[in-house]
Protein backbone atom coordinates (compact mmCIF):
# COMPACT_ATOMS: atom_id res chain seq x y z
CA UNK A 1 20.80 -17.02 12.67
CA UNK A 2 19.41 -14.36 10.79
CA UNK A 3 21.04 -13.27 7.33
CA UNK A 4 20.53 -10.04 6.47
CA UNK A 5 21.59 -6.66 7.24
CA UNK A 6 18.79 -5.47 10.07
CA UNK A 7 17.65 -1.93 8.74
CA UNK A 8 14.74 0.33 9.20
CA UNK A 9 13.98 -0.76 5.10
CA UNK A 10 14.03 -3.73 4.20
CA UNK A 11 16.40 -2.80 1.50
CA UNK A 12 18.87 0.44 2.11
CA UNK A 13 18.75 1.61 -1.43
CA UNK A 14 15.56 2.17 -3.84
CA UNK A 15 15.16 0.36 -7.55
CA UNK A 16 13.21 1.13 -10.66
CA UNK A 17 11.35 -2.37 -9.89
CA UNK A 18 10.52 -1.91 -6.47
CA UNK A 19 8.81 -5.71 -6.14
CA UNK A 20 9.77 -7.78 -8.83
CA UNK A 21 7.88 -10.95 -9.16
CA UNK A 22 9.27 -14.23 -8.99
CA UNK A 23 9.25 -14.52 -12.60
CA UNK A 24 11.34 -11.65 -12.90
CA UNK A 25 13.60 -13.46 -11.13
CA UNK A 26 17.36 -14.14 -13.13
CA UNK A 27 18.27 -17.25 -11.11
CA UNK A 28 15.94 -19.91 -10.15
CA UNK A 29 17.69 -23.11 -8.66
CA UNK A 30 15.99 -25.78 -7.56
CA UNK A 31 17.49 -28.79 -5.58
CA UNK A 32 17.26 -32.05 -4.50
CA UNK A 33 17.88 -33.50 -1.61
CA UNK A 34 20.65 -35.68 -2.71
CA UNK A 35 22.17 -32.45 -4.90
CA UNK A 36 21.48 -30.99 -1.60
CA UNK A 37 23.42 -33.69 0.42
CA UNK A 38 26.20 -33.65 -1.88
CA UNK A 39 26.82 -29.97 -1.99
CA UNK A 40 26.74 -30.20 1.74
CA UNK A 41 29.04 -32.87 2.02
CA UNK A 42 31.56 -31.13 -0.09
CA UNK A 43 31.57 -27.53 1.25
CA UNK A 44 30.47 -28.47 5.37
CA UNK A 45 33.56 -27.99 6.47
CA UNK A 46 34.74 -24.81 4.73
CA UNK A 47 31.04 -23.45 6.01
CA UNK A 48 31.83 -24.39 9.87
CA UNK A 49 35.38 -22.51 9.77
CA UNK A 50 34.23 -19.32 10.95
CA UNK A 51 31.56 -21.01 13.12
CA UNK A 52 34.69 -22.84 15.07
CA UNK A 53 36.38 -19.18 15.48
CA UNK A 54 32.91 -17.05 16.85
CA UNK A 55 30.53 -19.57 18.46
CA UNK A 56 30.80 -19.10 21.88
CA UNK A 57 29.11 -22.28 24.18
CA UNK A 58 26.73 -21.56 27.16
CA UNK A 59 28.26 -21.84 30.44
CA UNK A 60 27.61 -25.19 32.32
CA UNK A 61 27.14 -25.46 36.30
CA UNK A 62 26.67 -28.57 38.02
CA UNK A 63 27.53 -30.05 41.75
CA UNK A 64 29.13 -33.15 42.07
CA UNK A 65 29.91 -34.76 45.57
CA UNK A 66 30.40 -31.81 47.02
CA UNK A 67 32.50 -30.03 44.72
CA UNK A 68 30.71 -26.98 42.55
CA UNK A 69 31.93 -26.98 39.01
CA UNK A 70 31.57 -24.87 36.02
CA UNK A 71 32.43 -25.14 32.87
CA UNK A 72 32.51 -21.66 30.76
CA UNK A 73 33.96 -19.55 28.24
CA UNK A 74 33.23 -23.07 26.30
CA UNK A 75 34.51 -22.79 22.34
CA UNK A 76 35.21 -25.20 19.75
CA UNK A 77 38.71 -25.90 18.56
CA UNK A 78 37.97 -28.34 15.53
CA UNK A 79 34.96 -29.46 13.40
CA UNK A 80 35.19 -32.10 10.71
CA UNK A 81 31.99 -33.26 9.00
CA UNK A 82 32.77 -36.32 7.11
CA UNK A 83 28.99 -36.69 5.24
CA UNK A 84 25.77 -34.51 5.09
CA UNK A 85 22.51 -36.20 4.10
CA UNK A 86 19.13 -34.06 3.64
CA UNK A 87 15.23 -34.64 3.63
CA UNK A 88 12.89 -32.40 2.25
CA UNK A 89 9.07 -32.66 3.68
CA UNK A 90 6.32 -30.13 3.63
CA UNK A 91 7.71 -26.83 4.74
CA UNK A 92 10.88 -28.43 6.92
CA UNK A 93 14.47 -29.89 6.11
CA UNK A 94 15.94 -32.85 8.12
CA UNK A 95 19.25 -32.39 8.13
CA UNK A 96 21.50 -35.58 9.49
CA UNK A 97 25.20 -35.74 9.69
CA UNK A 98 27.25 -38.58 10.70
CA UNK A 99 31.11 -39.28 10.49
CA UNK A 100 31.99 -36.16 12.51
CA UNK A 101 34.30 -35.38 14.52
CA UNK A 102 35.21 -32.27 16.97
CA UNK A 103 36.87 -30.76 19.83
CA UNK A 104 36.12 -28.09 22.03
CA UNK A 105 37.63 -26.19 25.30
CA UNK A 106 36.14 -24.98 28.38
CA UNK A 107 37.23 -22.92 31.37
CA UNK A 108 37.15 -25.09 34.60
CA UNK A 109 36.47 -24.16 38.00
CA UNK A 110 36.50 -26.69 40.75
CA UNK A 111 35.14 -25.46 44.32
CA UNK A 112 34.68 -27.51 47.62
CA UNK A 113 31.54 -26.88 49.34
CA UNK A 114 32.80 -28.17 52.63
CA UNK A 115 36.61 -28.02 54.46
CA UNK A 116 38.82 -27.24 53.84
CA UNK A 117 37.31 -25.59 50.66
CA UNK A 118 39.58 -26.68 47.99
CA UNK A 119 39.55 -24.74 44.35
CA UNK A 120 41.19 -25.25 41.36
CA UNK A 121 40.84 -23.88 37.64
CA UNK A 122 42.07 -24.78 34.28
CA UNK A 123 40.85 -25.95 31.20
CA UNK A 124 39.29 -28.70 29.91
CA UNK A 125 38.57 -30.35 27.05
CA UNK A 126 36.12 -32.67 24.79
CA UNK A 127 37.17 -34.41 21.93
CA UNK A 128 33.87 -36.53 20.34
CA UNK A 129 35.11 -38.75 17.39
CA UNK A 130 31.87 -40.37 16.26
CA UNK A 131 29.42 -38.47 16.52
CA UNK A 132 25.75 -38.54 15.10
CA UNK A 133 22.85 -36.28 14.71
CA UNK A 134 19.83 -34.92 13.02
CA UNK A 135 17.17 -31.50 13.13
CA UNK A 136 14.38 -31.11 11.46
CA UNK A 137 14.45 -26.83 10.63
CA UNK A 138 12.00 -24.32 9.74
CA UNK A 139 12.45 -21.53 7.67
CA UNK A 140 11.23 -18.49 9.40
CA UNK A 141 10.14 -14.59 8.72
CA UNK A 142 10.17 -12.39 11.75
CA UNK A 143 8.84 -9.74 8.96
CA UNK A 144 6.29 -11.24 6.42
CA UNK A 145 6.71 -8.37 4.93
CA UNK A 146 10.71 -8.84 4.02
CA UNK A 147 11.50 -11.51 2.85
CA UNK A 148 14.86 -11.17 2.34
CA UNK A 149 15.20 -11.39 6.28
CA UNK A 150 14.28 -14.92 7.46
CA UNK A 151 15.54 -17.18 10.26
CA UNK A 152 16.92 -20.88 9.35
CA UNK A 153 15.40 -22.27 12.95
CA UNK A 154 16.10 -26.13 13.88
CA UNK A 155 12.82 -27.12 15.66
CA UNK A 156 13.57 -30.68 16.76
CA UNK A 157 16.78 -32.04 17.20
CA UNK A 158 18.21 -35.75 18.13
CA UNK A 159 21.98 -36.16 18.98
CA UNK A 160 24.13 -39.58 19.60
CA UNK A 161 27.31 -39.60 20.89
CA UNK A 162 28.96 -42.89 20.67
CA UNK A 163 32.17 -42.44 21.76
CA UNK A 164 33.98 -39.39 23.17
CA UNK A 165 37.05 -38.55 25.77
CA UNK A 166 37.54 -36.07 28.15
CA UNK A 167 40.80 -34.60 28.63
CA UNK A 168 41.25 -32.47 32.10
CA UNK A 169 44.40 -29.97 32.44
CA UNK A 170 44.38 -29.04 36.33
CA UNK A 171 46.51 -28.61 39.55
CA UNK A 172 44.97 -30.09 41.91
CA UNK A 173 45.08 -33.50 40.07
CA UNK A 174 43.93 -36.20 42.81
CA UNK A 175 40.51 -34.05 42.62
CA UNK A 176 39.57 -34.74 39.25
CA UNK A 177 40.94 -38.60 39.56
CA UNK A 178 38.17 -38.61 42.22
CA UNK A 179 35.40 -36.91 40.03
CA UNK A 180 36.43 -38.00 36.44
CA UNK A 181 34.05 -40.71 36.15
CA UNK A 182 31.21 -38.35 37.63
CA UNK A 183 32.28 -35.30 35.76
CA UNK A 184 32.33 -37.66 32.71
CA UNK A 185 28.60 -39.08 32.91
CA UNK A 186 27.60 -35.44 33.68
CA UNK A 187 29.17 -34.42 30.16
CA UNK A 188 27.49 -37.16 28.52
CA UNK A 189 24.16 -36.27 29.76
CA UNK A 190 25.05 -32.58 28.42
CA UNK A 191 25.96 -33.80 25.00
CA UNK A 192 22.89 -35.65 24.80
CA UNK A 193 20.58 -32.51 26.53
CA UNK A 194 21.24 -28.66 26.39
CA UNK A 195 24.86 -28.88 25.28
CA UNK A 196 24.31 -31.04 22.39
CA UNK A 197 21.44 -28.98 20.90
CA UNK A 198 23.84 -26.10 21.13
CA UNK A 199 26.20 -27.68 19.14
CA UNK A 200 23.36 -29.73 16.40
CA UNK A 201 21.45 -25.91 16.57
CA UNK A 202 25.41 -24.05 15.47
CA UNK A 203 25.83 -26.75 12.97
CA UNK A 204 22.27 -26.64 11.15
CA UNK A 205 22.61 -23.14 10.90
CA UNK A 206 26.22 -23.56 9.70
CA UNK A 207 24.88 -25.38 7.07
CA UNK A 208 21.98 -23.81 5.69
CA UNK A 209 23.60 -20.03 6.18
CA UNK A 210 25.94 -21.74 3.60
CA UNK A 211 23.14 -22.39 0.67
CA UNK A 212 21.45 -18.62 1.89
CA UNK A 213 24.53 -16.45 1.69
CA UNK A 214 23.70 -15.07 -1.28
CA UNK A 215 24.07 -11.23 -0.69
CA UNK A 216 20.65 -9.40 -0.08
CA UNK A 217 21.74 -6.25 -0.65
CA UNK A 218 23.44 -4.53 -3.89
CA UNK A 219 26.93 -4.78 -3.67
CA UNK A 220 29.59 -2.49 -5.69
CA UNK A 221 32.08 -3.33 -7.95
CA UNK A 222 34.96 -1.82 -10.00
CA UNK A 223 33.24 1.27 -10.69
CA UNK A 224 31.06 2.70 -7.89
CA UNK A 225 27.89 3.13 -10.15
CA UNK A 226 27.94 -0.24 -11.38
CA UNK A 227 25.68 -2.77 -8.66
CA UNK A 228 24.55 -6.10 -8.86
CA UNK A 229 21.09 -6.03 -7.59
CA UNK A 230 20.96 -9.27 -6.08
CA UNK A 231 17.57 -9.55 -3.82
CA UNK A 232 16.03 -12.69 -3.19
CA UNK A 233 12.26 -12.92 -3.74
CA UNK A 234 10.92 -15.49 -1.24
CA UNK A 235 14.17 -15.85 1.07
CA UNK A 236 14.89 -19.91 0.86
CA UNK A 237 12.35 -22.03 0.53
CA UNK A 238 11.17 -25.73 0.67
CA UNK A 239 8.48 -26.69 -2.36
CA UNK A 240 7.38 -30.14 -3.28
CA UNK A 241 9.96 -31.86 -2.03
CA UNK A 242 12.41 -29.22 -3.33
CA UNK A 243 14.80 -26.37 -1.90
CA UNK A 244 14.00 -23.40 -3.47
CA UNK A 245 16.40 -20.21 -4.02
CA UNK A 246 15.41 -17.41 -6.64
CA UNK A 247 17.02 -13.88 -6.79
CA UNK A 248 17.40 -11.24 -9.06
CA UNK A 249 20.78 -11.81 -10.00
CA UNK A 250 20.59 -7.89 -12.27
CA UNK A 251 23.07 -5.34 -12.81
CA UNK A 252 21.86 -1.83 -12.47
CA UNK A 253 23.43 1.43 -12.11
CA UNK A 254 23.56 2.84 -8.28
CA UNK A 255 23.42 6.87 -7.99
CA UNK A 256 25.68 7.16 -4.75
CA UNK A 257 23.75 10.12 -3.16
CA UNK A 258 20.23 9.02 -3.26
CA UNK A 259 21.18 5.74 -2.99
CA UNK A 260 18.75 4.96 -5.84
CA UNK A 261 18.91 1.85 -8.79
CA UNK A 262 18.61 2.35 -11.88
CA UNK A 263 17.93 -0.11 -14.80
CA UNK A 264 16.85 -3.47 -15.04
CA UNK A 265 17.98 -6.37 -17.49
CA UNK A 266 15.54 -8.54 -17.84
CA UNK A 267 16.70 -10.87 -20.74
CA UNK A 268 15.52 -14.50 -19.96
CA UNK A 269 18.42 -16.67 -19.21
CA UNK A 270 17.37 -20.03 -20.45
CA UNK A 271 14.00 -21.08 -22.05
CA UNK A 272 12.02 -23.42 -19.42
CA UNK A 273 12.41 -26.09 -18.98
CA UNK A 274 15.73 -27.90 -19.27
CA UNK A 275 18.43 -29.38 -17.44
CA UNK A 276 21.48 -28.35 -18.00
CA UNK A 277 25.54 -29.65 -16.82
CA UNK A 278 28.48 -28.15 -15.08
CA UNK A 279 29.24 -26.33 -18.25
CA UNK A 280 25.64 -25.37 -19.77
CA UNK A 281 25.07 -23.42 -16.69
CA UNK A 282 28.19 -21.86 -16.47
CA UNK A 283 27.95 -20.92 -20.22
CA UNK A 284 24.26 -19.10 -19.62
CA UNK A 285 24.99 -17.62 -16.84
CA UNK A 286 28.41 -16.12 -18.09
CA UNK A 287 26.80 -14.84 -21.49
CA UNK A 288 23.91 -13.17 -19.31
CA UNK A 289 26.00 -11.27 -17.16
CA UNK A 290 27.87 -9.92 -20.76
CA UNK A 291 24.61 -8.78 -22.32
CA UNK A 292 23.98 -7.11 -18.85
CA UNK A 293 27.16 -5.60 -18.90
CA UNK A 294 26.47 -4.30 -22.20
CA UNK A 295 23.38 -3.20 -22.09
CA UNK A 296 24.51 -0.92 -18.90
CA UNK A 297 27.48 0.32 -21.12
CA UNK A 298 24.87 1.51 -23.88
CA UNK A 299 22.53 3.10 -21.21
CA UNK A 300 25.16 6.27 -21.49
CA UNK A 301 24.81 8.49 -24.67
CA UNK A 302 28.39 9.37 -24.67
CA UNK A 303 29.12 5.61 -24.87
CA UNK A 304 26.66 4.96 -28.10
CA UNK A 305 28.33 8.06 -30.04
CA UNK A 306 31.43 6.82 -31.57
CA UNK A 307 31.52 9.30 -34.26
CA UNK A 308 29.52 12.33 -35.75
CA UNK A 309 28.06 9.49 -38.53
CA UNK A 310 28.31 6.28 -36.54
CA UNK A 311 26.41 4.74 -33.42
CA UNK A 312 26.36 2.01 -31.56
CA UNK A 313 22.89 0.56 -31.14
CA UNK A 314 23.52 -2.25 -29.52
CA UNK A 315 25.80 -4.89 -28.15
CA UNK A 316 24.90 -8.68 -27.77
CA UNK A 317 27.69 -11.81 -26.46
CA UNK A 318 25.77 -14.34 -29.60
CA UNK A 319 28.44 -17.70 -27.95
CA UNK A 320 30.75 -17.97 -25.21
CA UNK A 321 33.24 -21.03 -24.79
CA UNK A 322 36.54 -21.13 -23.50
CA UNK A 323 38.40 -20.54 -26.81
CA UNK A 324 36.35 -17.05 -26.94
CA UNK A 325 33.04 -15.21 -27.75
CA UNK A 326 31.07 -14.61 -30.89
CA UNK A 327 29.86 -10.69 -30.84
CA UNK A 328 27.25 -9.42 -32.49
CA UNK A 329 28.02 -4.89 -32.92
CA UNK A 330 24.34 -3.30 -34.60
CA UNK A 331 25.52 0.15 -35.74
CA UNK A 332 23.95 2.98 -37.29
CA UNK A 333 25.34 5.07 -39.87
CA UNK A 334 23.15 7.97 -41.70
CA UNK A 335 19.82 6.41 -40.74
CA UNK A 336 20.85 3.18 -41.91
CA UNK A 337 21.87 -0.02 -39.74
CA UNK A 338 24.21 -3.11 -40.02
CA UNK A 339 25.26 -5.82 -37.80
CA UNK A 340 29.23 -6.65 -37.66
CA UNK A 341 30.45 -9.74 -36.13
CA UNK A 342 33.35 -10.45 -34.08
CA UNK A 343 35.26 -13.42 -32.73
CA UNK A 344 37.02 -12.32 -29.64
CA UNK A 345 38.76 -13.88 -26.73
CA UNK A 346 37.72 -13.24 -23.26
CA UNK A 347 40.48 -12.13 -21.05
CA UNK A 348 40.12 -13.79 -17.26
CA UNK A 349 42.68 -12.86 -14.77
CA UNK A 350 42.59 -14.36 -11.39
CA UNK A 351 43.97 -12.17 -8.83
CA UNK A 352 43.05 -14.49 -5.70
CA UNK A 353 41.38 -17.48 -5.08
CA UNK A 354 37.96 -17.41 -6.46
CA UNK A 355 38.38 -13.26 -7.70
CA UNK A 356 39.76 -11.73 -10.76
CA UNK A 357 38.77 -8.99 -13.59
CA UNK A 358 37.75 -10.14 -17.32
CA UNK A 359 37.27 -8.03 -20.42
CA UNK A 360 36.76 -8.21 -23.45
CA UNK A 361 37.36 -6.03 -26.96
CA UNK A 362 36.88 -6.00 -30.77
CA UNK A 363 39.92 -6.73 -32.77
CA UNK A 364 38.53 -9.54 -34.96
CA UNK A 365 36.33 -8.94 -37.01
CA UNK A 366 34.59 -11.69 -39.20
CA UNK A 367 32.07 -10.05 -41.23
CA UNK A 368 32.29 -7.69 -44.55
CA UNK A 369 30.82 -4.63 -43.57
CA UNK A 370 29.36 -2.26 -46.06
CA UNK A 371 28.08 0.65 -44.11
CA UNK A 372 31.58 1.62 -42.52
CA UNK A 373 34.43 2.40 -43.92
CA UNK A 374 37.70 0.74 -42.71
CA UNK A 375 38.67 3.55 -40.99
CA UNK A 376 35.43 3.89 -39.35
CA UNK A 377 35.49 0.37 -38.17
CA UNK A 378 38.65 1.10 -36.64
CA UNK A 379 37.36 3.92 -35.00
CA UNK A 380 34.30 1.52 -33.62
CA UNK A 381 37.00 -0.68 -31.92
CA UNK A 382 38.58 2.26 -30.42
CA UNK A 383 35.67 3.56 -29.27
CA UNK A 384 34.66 0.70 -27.21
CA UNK A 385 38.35 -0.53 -26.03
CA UNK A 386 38.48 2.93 -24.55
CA UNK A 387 35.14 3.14 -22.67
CA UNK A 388 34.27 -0.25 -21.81
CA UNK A 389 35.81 -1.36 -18.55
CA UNK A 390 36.31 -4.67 -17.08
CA UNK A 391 34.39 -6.11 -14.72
CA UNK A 392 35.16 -7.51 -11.56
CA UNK A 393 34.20 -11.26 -10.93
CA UNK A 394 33.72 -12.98 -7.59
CA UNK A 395 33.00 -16.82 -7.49
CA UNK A 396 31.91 -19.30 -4.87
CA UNK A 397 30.50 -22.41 -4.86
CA UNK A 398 26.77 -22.81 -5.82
CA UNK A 399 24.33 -20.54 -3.99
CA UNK A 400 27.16 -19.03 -2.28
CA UNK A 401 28.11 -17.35 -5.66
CA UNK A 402 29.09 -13.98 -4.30
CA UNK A 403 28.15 -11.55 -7.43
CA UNK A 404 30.41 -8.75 -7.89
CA UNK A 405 29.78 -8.47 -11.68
CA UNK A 406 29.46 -12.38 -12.73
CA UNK A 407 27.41 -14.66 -12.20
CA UNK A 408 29.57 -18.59 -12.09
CA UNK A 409 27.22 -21.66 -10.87
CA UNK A 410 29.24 -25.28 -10.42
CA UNK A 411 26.10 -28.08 -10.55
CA UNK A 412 25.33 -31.52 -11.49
CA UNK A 413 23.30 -32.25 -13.89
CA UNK A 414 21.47 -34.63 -11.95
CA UNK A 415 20.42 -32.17 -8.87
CA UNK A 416 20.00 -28.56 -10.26
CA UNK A 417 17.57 -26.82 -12.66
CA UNK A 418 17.78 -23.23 -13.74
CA UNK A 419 15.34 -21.14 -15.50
CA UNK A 420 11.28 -22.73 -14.61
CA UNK A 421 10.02 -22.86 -11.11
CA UNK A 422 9.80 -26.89 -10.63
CA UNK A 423 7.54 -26.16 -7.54
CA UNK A 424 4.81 -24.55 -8.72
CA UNK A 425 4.15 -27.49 -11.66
C-alpha cells in the first residue's frame, strides 16, 4: 500500500529548507514494541473500517465433482481484532493478531460440466470466529530518493484458522447439500493458501498505514497562507529494536501561486533526553505549535507595528496548562525594550469529534510596565486581538495526529520518547 500522493516531485510545493536533516526534525517518536502492541490493540479496529468498505478479494475458481464454481466479487462485511502484538528485529516487524473475528461475501456461480448442465448463482458467505495469524513486513522505497513514498510490504506470512462456518444462500439447494463438505475443505485450503494471505497482507497494511498516516504533504488551514509543513525524513522506520517516525511537524507560510514555503521554526521542542507522560507531551507539543504560531504572526511588518512609538518584537507561550497560559509580550518603544507578562486562558472549541479552533488574547496583564503608558498597553491588546487569528486544530490518535495547526500526541510513558533519536545511541 503505498502512502503518498504519486507526483512527478516528490513534494508538489518548494520550502526554504529544501532537505532538512533529521535533526531538524520537530517530532521524533520512538516506540516499543509493546507501546506498539498496545496502540494497535486500541485503534485496529477503527484502522480496518475503511479497509472492510474498499478491499475488494481476488476471484476464486475451482472444480468440484463436476460442477465449476467461482467465487467473486469477494468483500468483507465485518472485521473485529480483539489483540495486536508486535516484534521488532533488524529491519522487519512481525506483526501477530489473534482473537479476531470476520465475515465476508462472495458472488457464487455453480455450473455442471456434464447433463443436464445445471447452474445456479447467489451469494455466499464466510464467517471465521477464531482466527490467528502473523507477517513478518518490510518497509520499502520504490524511490531511494523520496522517502516520503515507501511501501509497508508483508514478506512472509502464516495464517490459522481454527474454526470457521460457511453459510450458502442458493436455489438450487440439493446441489450445495451435495458439495458443502467439498466446497468447505476447498475454502479451508484457501484460507490457509492464496485467500488467507490476501486477507493477513489487507490487515498488515491496515495496520501499519495506521502508525504512517501522517500527512506528507503541507496541508492548509484557516487561512490559505498558513501550512503545516509536515514531511517525514526517513518514511517509517525500524532501529534497534525500535519503530522509528520523525517529521517536520513546522508551520510555514504557503504563497498560493508558486506554490512555494516560506519560513521555518526551528525552536527545539524538548531537551534530549527524557521521557515524558500523557500530559508532558501534550503540554510541549501544544506550547510549540503557539510559539510557531507566533512567530508566523510576527513574520508580517504590519502585524509588529502597533503604533507610531510601539512594536512588537516578539511573542513567546512561557506555560501552558489547562487553567491557561503564561505570555511573555517584548515590545519596543523609542529604542528602548520591555517584556510584559500575561496570564491568559486558552479558548478550545470543539466543533466535531477530534476538530475545533483555539485562540488566545491579552486581557490580563500581570506585570507593571514602565515603558507604555496605560493607554498604550491597551492599544497593544487591541492590536493583537484584532490581527491574530485562531487556528484550526485537528487531532488523532498518536502518529495519526492529522496537523492542521496543532500538534496533540496521547502516549504512555512507558512506550514513547520525544525529542533524541534512541536509535542512533
Amino acid at each position: 500500500m503505498m502512502f503518498a500522493v504519486l507526483c512527478q516531485a516528490c513534494y508538489p510545493a518548494t520550502y526554504d529548507n529544501e532537505a532538512p536533516a533529521e535533526a531538524d526534525a520537530g517530532v521524533h517518536v520512538m516506540l516499543t514494541p509493546a507501546g506498539l502492541s498496545r496502540y494497535a490493540t486500541a485503534n485496529v479496529n477503527a484502522a480496518l473500517r475503511d479497509l472492510i468498505a474498499s478491499l475488494q478479494i481476488p476471484t476464486l475458481a475451482f472444480r468440484i465433482a463436476g460442477f465449476d464454481v467461482e467465487l467473486s466479487g469477494g468483500r468483507f462485511s465485518a472485521i473485529t481484532v480483539g489483540g495486536v502484538s508486535f516484534r521488532l528485529v533488524a529491519d522487519e516487524a512481525y506483526l501477530r493478531i489473534a482473537n479476531t473475528s470476520l465475515a465476508f461475501l462472495f458472488q457464487l456461480a455453480i455450473t455442471q460440466r456434464s447433463f443436464p448442465y445445471l447452474q445456479d448463482a447467489e451469494t455466499l458467505e464466510i464467517a471465521i470466529e477464531d482466527l490467528a495469524a502473523g507477517a513478518y513486513v518490510e518497509v520499502r522505497f520504490p524511490d531511494p530518493a523520496c522517502r516520503a513514498r515507501y511501501q509497508l510490504a508483508p514478506v512472509r506470512a502464516q495464517l490459522q484458522v481454527k474454526t470457521f462456518r460457511v453459510k450458502f444462500r442458493c436455489g438450487l439447494q440439493v446441489i450445495l447439500n451435495a458439495l458443502s463438505g467439498l466446497l468447505t475443505s476447498v475454502i479451508e485450503a484457501q484460507l490457509n493458501g492464496e485467500l488467507g494471505d490476501t486477507l493477513l497482507t489487507s490487515i498488515s497494511e491496515g495496520l501499519l498505514g495506521m502508525l504512517a498516516s501522517m500527512p506528507q504533504e503541507s496541508r492548509s488551514v484557516a487561512s490559505a497562507d498558513v501550512i503545516s509543513d509536515q514531511r517525514p525524513f526517513a518514511g517509517i522506520e525500524v532501529r534497534g529494536g525500535l519503530l522509528h517516525v520523525a517529521y517536520t511537524g513546522q508551520r510555514a507560510m504557503l504563497e498560493p501561486v508558486t506554490r512555494r514555503c516560506e519560513g521555518w521554526f526551528d525552536a527545539e521542542l524538548a531537551p534530549p533526553p527524557a521521557y515524558y507522560s500523557n500530559s508532558d507531551v501534550q503540554y510541549l507539543l501544544e506550547r510549540s505549535v503557539f510559539n510557531a504560531g507566533f512567530a508566523l504572526y510576527l513574520q508580517r511588518p504590519s502585524n509588529r507595528a502597533v503604533s507610531e512609538r510601539v512594536a512588537i518584537a516578539n511573542l513567546t507561550l512561557l506555560e501552558f496548562r489547562n487553567t491557561g497560559a503564561r505570555l511573555r509580550v517584548d515590545v519596543e518603544a523609542d529604542g528602548r525594550s520591555e517584556a510584559l507578562l500575561y496570564l491568559e486562558p486558552v479558548v478550545l472549541t470543539s466543533t466535531r469529534g477530534g476538530t475545533g479552533v483555539f485562540g488566545i488574547s491579552l486581557a490580563h496583564l500581570v506585570s507593571s510596565p514602565t515603558l507604555l503608558t496605560a493607554a498604550e498597553v491597551a492599544l497593544l491588546e487591541a492590536h493583537v486581538a484584532a490581527s491574530f487569528a485562531p487556528y484550526d486544530y485537528s487531532v488523532d490518535n498518536v502518529l495519526g495526529a492529522v496537523l492542521s495547526s496543532q500538534v496533540v500526541c496521547y502516549v504512555d510513558r512507558s512506550w514513547v520518547h520525544i525529542g533524541v533519536d534512541l536509535g542512533a545511541e
